[in-house]
N, C-alpha and C. Protein backbone atom coordinates (compact mmCIF):
# COMPACT_ATOMS: atom_id res chain seq x y z
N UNK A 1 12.83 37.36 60.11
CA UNK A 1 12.15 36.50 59.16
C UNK A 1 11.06 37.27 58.42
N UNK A 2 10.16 38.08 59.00
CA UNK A 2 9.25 38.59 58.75
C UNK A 2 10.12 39.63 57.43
N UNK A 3 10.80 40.33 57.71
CA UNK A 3 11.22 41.51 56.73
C UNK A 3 11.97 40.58 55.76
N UNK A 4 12.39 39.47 55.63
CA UNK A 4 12.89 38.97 54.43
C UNK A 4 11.62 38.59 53.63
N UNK A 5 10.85 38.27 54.18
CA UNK A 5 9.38 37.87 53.40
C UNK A 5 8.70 39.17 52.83
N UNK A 6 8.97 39.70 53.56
CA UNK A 6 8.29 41.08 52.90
C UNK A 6 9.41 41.63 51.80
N UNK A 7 10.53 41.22 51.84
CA UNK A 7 11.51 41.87 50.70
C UNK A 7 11.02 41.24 49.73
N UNK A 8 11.01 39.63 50.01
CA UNK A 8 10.81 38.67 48.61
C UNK A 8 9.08 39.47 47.78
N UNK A 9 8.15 39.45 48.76
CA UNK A 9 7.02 39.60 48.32
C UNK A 9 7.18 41.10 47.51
N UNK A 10 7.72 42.24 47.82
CA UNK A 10 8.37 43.48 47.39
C UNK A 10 8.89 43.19 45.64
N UNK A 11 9.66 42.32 45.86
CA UNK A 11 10.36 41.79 44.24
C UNK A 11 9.60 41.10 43.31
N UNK A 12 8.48 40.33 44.19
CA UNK A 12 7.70 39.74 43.03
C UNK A 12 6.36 40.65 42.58
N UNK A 13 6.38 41.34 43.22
CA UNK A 13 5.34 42.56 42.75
C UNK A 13 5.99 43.58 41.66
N UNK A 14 7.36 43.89 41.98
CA UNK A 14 8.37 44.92 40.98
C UNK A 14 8.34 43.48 39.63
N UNK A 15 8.88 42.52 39.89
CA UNK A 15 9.02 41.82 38.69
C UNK A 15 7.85 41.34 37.78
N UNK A 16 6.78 41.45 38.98
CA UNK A 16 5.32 41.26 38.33
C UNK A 16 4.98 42.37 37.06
N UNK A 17 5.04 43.89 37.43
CA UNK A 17 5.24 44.86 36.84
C UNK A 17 6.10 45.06 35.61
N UNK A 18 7.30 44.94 35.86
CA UNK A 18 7.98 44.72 34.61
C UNK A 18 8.26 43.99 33.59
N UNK A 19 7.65 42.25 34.34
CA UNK A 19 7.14 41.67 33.22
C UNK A 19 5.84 42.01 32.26
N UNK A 20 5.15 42.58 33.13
CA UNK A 20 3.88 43.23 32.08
C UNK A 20 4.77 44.67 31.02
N UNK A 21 5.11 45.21 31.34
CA UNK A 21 5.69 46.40 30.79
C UNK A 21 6.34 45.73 29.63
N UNK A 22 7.08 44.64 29.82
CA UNK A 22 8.00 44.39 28.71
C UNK A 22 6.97 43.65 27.65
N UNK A 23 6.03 42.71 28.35
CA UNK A 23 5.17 41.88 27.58
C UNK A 23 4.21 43.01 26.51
N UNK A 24 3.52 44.09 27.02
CA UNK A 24 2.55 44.81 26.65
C UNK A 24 3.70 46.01 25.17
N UNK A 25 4.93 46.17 25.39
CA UNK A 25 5.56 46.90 24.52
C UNK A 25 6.40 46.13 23.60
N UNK A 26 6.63 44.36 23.74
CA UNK A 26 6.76 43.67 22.74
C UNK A 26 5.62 43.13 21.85
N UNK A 27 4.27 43.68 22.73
CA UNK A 27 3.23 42.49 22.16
C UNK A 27 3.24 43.02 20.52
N UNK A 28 3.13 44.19 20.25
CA UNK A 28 3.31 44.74 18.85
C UNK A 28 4.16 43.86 17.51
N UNK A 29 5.18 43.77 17.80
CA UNK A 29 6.59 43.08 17.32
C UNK A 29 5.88 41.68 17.09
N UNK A 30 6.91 41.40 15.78
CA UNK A 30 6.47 39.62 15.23
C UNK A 30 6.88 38.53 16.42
N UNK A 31 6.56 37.70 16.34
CA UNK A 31 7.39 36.69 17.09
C UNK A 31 8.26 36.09 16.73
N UNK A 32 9.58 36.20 16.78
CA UNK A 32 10.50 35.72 16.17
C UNK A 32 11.08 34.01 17.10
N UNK A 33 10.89 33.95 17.63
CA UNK A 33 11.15 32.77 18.55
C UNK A 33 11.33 31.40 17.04
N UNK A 34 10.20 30.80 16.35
CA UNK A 34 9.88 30.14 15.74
C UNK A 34 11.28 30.70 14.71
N UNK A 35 11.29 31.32 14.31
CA UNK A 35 12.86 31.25 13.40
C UNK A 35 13.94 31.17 14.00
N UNK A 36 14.24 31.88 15.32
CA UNK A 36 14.98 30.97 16.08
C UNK A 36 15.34 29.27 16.06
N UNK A 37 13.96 28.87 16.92
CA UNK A 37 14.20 27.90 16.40
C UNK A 37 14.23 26.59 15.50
N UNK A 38 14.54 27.33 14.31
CA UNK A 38 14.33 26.72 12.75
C UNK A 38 16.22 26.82 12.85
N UNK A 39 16.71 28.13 12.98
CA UNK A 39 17.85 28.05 12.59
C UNK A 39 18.56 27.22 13.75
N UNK A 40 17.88 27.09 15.07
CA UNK A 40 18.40 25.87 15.85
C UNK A 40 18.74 24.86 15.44
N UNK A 41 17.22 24.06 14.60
CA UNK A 41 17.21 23.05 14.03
C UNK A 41 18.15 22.78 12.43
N UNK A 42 18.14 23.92 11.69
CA UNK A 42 19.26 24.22 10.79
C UNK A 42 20.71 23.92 11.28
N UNK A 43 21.05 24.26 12.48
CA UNK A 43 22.78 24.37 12.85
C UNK A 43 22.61 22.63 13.60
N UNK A 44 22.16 22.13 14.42
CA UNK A 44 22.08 20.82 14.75
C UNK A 44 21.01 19.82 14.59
N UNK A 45 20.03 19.82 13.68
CA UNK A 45 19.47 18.94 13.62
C UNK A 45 18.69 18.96 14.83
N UNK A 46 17.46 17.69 14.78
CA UNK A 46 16.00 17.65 15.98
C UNK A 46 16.96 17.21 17.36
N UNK A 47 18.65 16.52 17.36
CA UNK A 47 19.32 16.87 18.28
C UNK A 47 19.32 18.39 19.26
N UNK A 48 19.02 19.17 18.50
CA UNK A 48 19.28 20.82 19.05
C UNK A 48 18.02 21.05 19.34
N UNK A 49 16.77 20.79 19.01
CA UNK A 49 15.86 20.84 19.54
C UNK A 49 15.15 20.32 20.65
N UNK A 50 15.93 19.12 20.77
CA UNK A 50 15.88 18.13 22.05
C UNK A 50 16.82 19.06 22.74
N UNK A 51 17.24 19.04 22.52
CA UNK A 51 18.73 20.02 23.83
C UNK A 51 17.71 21.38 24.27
N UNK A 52 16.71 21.67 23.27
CA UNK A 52 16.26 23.32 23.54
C UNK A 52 15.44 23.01 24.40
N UNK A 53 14.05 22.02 24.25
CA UNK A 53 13.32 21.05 25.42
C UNK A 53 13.35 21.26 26.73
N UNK A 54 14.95 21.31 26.74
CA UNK A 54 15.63 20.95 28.42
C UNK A 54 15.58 22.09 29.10
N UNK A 55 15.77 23.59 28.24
CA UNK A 55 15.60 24.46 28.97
C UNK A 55 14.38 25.34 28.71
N UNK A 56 13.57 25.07 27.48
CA UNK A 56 12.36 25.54 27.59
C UNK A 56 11.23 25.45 28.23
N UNK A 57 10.48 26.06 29.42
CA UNK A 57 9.27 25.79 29.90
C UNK A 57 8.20 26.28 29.84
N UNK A 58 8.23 27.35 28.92
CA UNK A 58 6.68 28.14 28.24
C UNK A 58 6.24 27.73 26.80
N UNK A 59 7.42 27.26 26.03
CA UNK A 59 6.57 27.61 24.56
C UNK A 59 6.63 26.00 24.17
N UNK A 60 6.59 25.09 24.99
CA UNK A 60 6.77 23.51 24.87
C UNK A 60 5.70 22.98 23.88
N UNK A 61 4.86 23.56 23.67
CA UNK A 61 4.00 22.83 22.75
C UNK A 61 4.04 23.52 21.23
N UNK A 62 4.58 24.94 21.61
CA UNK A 62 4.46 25.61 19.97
C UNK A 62 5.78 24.59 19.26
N UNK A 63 6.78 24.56 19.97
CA UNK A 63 7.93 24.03 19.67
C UNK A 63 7.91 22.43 18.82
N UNK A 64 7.22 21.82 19.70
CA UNK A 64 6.84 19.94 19.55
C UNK A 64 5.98 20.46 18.26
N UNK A 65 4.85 21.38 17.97
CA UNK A 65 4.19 21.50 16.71
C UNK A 65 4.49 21.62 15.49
N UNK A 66 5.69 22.71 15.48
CA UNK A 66 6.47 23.36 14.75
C UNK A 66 7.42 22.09 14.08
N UNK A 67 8.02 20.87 15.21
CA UNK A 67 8.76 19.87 14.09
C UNK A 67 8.21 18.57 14.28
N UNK A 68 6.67 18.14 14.02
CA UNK A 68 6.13 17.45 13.75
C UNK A 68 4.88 16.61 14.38
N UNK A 69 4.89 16.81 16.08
CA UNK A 69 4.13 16.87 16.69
C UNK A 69 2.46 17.42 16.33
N UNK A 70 1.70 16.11 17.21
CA UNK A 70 -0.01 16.76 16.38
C UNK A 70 -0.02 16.79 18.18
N UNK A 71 -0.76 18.10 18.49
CA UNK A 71 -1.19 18.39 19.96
C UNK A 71 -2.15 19.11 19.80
N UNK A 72 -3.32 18.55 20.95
CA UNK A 72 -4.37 19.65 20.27
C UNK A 72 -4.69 20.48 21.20
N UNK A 73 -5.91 20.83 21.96
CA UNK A 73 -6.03 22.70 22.35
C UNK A 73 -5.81 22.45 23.67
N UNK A 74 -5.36 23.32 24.35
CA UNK A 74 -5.86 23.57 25.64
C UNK A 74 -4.74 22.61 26.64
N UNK A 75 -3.94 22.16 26.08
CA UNK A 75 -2.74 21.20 26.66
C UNK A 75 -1.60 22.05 27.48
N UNK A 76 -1.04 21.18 28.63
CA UNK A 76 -0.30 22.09 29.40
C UNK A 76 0.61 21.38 29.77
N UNK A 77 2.20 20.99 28.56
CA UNK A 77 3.05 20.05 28.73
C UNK A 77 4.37 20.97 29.32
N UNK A 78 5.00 20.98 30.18
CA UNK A 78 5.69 21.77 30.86
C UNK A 78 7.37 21.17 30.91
N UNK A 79 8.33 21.98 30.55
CA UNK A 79 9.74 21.71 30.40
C UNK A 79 10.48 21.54 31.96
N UNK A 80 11.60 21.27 31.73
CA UNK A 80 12.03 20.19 30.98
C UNK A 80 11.64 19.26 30.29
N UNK A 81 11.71 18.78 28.92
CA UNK A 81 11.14 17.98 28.51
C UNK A 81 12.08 16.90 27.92
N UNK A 82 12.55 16.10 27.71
CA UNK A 82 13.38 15.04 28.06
C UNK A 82 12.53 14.10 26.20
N UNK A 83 13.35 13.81 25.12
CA UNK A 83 12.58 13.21 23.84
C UNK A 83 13.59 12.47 23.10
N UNK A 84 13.56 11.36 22.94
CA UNK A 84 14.60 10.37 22.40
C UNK A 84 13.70 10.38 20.75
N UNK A 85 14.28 10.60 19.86
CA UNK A 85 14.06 10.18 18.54
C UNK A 85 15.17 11.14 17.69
N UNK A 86 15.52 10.55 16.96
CA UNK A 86 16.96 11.11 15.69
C UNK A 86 16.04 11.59 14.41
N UNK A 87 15.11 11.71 13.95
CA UNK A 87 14.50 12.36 13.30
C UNK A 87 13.44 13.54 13.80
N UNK A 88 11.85 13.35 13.51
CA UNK A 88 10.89 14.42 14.21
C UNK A 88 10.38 13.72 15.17
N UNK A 89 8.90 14.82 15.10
CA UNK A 89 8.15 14.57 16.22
C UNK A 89 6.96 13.84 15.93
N UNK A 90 7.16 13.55 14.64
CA UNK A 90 5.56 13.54 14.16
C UNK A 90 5.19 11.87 14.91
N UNK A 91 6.06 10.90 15.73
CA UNK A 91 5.42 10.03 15.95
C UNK A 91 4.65 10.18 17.31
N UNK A 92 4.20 11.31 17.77
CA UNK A 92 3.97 12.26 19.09
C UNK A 92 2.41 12.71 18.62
N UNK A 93 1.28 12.05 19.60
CA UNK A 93 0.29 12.93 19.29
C UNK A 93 -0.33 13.03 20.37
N UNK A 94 -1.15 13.91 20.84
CA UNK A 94 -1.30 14.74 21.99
C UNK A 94 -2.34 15.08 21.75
N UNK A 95 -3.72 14.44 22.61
CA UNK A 95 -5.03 15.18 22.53
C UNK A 95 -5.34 16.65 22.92
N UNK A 96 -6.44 16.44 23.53
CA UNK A 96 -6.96 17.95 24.00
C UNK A 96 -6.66 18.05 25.04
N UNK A 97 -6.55 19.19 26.52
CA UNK A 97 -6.78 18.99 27.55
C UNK A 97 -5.71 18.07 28.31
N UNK A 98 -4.11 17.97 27.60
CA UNK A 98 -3.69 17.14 28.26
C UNK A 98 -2.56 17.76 29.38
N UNK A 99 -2.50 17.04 30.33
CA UNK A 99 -1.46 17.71 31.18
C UNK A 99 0.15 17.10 31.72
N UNK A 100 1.08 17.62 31.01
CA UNK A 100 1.81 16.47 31.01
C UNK A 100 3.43 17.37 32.19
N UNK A 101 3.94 17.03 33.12
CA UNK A 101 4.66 17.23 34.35
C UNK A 101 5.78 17.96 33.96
N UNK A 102 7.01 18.14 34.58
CA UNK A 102 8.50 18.57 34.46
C UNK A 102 9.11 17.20 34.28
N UNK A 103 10.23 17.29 33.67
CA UNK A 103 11.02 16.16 33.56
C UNK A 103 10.45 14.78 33.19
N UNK A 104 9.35 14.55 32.27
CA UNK A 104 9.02 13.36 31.59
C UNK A 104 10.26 13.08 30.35
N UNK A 105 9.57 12.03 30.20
CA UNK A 105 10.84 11.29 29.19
C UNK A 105 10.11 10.73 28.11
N UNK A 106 10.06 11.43 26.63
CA UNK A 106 9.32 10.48 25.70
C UNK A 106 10.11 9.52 25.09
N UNK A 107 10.06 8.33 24.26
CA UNK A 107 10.54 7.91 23.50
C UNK A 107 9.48 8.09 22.32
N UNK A 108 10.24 8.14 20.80
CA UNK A 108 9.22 8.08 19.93
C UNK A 108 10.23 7.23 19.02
N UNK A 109 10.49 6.04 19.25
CA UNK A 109 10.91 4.72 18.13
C UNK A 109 9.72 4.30 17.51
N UNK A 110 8.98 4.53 18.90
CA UNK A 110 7.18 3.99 17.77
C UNK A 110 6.53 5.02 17.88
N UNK A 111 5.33 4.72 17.61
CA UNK A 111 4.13 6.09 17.85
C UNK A 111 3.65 5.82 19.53
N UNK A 112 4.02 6.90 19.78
CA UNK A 112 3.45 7.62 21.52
C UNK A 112 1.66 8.20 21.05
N UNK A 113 0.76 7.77 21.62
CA UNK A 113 -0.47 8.82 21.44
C UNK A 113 -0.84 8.50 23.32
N UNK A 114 -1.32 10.06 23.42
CA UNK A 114 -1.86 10.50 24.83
C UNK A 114 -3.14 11.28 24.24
N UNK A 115 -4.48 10.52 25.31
CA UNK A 115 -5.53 11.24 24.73
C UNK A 115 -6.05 12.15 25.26
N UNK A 116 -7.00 12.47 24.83
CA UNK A 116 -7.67 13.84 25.56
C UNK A 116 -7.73 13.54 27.28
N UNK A 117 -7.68 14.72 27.63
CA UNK A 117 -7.77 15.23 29.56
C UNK A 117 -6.55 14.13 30.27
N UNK A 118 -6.41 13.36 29.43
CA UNK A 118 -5.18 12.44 30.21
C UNK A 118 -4.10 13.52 30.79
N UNK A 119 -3.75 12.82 32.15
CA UNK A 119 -2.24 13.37 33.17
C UNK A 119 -1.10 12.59 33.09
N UNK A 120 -0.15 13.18 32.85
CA UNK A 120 1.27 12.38 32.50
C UNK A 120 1.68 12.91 34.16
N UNK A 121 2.45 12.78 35.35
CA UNK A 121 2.97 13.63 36.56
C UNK A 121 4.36 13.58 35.87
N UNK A 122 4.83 14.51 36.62
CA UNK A 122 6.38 14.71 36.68
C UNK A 122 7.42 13.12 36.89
N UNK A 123 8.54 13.13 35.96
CA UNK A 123 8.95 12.55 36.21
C UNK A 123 8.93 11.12 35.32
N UNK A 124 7.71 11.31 34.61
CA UNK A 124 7.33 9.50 33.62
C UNK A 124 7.91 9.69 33.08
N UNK A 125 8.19 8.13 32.80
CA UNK A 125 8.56 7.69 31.06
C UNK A 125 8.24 6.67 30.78
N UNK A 126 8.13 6.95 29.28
CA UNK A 126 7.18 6.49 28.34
C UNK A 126 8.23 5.77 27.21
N UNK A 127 8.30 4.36 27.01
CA UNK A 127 9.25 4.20 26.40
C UNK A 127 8.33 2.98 25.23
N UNK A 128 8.74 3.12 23.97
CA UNK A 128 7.91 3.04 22.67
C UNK A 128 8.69 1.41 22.11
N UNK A 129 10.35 1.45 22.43
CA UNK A 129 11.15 0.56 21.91
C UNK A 129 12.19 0.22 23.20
N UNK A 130 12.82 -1.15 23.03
CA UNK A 130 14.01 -1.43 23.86
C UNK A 130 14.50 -1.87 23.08
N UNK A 131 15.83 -1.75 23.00
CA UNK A 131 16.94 -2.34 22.46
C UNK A 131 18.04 -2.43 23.18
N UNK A 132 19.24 -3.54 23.41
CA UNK A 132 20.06 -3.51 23.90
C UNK A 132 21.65 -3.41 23.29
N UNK A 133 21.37 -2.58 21.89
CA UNK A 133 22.38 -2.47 20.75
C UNK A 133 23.27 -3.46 20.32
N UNK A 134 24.60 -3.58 20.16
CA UNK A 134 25.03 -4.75 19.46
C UNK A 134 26.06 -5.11 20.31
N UNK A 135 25.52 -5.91 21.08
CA UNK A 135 25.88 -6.85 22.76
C UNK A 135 25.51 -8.34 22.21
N UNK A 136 26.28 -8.57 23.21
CA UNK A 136 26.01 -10.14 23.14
C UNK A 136 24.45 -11.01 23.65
N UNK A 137 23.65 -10.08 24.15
CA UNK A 137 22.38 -10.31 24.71
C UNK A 137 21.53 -9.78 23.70
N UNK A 138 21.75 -9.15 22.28
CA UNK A 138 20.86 -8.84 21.33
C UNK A 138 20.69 -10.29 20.58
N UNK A 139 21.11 -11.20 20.66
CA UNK A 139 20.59 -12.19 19.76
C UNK A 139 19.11 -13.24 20.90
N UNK A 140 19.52 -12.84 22.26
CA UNK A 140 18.26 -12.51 23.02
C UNK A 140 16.98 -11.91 23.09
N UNK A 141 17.78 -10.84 23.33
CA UNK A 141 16.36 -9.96 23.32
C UNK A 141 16.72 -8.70 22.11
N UNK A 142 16.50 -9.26 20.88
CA UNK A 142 16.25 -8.58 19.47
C UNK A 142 15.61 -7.04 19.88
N UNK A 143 15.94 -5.97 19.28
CA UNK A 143 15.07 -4.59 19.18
C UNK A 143 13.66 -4.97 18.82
N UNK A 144 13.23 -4.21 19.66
CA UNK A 144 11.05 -4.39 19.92
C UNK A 144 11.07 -2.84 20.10
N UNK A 145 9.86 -2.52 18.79
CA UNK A 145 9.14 -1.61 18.74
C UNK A 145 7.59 -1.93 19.33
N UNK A 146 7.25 -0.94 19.92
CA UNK A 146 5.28 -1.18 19.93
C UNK A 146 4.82 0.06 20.13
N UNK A 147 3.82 0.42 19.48
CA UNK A 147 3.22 1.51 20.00
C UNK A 147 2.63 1.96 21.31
N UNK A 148 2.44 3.12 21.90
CA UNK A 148 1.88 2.80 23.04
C UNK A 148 0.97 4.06 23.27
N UNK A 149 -0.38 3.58 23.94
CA UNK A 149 -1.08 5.05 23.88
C UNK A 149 -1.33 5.21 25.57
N UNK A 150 -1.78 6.32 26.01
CA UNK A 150 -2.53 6.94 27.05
C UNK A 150 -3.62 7.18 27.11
N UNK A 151 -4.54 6.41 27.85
CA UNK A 151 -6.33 6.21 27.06
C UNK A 151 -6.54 7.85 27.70
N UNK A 152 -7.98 8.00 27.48
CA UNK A 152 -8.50 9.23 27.82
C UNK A 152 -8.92 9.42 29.15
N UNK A 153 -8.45 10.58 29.72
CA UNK A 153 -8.73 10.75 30.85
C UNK A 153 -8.05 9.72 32.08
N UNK A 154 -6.64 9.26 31.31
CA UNK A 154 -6.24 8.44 32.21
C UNK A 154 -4.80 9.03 33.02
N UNK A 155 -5.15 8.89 34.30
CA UNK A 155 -3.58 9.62 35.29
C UNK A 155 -2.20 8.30 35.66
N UNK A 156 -1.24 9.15 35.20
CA UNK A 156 0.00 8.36 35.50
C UNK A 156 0.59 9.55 36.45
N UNK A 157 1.01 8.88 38.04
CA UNK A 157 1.33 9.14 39.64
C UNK A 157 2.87 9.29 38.85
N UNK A 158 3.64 10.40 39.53
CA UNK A 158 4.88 10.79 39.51
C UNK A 158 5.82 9.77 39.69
N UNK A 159 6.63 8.97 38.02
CA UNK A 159 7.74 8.30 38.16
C UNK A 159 6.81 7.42 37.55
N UNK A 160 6.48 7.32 37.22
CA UNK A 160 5.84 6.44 36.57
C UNK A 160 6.38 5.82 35.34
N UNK A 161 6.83 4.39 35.36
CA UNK A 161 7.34 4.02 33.95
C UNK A 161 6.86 2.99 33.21
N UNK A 162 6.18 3.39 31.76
CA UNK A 162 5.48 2.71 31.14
C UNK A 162 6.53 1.84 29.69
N UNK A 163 6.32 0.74 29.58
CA UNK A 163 7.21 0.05 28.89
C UNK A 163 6.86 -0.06 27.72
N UNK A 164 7.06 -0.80 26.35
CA UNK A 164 6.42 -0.73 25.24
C UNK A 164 5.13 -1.74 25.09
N UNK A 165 4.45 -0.87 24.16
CA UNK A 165 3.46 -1.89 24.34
C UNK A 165 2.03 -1.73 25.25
N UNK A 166 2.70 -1.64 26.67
CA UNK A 166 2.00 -1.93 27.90
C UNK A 166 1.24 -0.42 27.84
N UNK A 167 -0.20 -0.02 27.33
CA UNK A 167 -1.10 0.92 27.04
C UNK A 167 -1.90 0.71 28.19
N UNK A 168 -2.27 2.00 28.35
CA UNK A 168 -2.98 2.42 29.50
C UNK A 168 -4.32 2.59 29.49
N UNK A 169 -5.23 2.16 29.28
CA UNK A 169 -6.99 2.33 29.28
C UNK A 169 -7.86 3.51 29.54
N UNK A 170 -8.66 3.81 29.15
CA UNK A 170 -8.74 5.08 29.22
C UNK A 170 -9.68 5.18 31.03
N UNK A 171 -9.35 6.16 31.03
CA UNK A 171 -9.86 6.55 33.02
C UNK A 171 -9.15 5.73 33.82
N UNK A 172 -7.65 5.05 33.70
CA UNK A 172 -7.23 4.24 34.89
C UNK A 172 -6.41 5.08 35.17
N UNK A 173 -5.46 4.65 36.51
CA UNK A 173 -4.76 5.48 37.59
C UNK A 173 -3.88 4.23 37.82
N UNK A 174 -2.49 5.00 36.96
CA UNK A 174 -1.29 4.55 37.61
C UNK A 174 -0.60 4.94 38.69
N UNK A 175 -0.37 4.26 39.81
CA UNK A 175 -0.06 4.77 41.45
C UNK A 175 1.37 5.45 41.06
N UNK A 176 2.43 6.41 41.38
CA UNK A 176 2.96 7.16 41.70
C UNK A 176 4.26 5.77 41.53
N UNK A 177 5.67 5.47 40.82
CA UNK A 177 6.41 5.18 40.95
C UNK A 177 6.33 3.47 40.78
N UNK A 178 5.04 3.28 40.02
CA UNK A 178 4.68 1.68 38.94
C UNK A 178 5.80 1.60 37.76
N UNK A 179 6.11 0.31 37.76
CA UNK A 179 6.70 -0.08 36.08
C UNK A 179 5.97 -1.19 35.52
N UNK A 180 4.86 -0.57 34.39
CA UNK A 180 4.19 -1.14 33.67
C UNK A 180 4.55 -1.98 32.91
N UNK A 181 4.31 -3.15 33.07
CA UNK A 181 4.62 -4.38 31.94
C UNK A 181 3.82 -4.72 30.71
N UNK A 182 2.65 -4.53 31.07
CA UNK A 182 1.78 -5.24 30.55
C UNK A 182 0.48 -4.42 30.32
N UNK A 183 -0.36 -4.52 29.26
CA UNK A 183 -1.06 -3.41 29.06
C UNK A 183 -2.09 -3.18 30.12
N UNK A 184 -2.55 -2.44 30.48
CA UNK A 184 -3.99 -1.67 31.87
C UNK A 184 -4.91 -1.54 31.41
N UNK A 185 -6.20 -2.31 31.64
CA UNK A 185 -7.30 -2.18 31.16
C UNK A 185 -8.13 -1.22 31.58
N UNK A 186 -9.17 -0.77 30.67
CA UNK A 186 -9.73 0.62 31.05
C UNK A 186 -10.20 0.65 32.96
N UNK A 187 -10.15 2.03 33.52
CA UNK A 187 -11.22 2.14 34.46
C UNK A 187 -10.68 1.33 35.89
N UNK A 188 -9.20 1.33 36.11
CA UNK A 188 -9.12 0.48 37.03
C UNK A 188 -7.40 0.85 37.51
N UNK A 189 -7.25 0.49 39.11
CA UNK A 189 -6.28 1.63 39.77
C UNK A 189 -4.94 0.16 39.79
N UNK A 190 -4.06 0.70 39.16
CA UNK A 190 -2.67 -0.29 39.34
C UNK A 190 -1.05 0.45 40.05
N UNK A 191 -1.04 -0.17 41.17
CA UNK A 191 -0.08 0.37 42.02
C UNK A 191 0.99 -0.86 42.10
N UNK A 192 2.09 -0.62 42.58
CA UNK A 192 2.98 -1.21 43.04
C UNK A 192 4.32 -1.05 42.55
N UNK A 193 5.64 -1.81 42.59
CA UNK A 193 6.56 -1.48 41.43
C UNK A 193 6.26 -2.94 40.48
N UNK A 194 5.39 -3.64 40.46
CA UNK A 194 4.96 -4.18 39.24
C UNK A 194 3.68 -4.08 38.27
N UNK A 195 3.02 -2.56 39.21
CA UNK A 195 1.68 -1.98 38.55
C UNK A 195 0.62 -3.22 38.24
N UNK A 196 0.58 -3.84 39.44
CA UNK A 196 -0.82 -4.96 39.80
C UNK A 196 -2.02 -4.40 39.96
N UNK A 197 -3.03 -4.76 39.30
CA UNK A 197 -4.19 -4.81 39.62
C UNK A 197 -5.10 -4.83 40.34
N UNK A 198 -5.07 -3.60 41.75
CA UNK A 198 -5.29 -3.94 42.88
C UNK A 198 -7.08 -3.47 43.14
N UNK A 199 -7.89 -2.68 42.19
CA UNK A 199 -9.39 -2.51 42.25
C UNK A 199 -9.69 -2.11 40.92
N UNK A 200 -11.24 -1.93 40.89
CA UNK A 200 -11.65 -1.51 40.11
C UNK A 200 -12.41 -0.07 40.08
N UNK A 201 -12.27 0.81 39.12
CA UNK A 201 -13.02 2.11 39.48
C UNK A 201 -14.79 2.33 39.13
């Protein structure tokens, strides 16, 4: 056991190394990534950019900027990134300081805003619109848009699913695996799988 640990630790020191080597003798060179993916978006549409999302996990925010997305400094949204909309990004805005998981799920039918220092965990979703397309239960429940924001400085617990509408207050704490109905008023902790109102902060 011991000498396999020491092999692994052996490789991440060699790969440590040669990632600097390669980083420090490309740093010269333009960045071509961003025309990349332009001609992504050229050959399939913000479809191909959603597909790129899935396997990108470093340049996630230059990417969301580049087709319409407003994100501002110091944000650390991490891929997989999972984005339902047939046009851009621009209904996507993203404060300062925000930290958002692996495998979230945006919708942008409406406008999504997440504010400054707010935590998205691994795993949310964030859904803007429901529709149940052209079923016999749409003369029911008609397509609903609403906007929905992420107050400031507010944490959503891994799995977390926020519905339309139902906005989050700024400094509250959604418990880990809630489905939000209804909007969360600032400053106050909602757990359960019907995200009840169980204190105040």
């Amino acid at each position: 056991m011991a000498d396999s640990s020491l092999g692994v630790a052996t490789l991440d020191r060699w790969r440590a190394r040669l990632r600097g080597v390669a980083v420090s003798a490309l740093a010269p060179l333009p960045d071509v990534r961003p025309l990349y993916w332009r001609w992504r978006y050229f050959r399939g549409g913000i479809e191909e950019i959603n597909a790129l999302l899935l396997t990108e996990k470093r340049r996630v925010v230059d990417i969301l900027r580049l087709f319409g997305a407003t994100v501002g400094d110091g944000c650390s949204i991490y891929g997989p990134l999972y984005i339902n909309t047939f046009t851009n990004y621009s209904n996507l805005t993203v404060g300062r300081h925000v930290h958002v998981g692996q495998c979230v799920f945006f919708d942008l039918g409406s406008r999504l805003e997440i504010a400054d220092e707010a935590t998205v965990s691994m795993r949310c979703t964030l859904l803007t619109h429901q529709d149940v397309g052209d079923r016999p239960l749409a003369g029911r429940y008609p397509r609903r848009e609403a906007p929905l924001t992420i107050g400031r400085g507010a944490y959503l617990g891994a799995g977390v699913i926020v519905l339309p509408g139902a906005s989050i207050g700024d400094g509250s704490v959604v418990g880990a695996g809630a489905v939000v109905t209804r909007p969360v008023p600032p400053g106050v902790v909602v757990t359960g799988p019907a995200a009840e109102i169980k204190s105040e902060l």
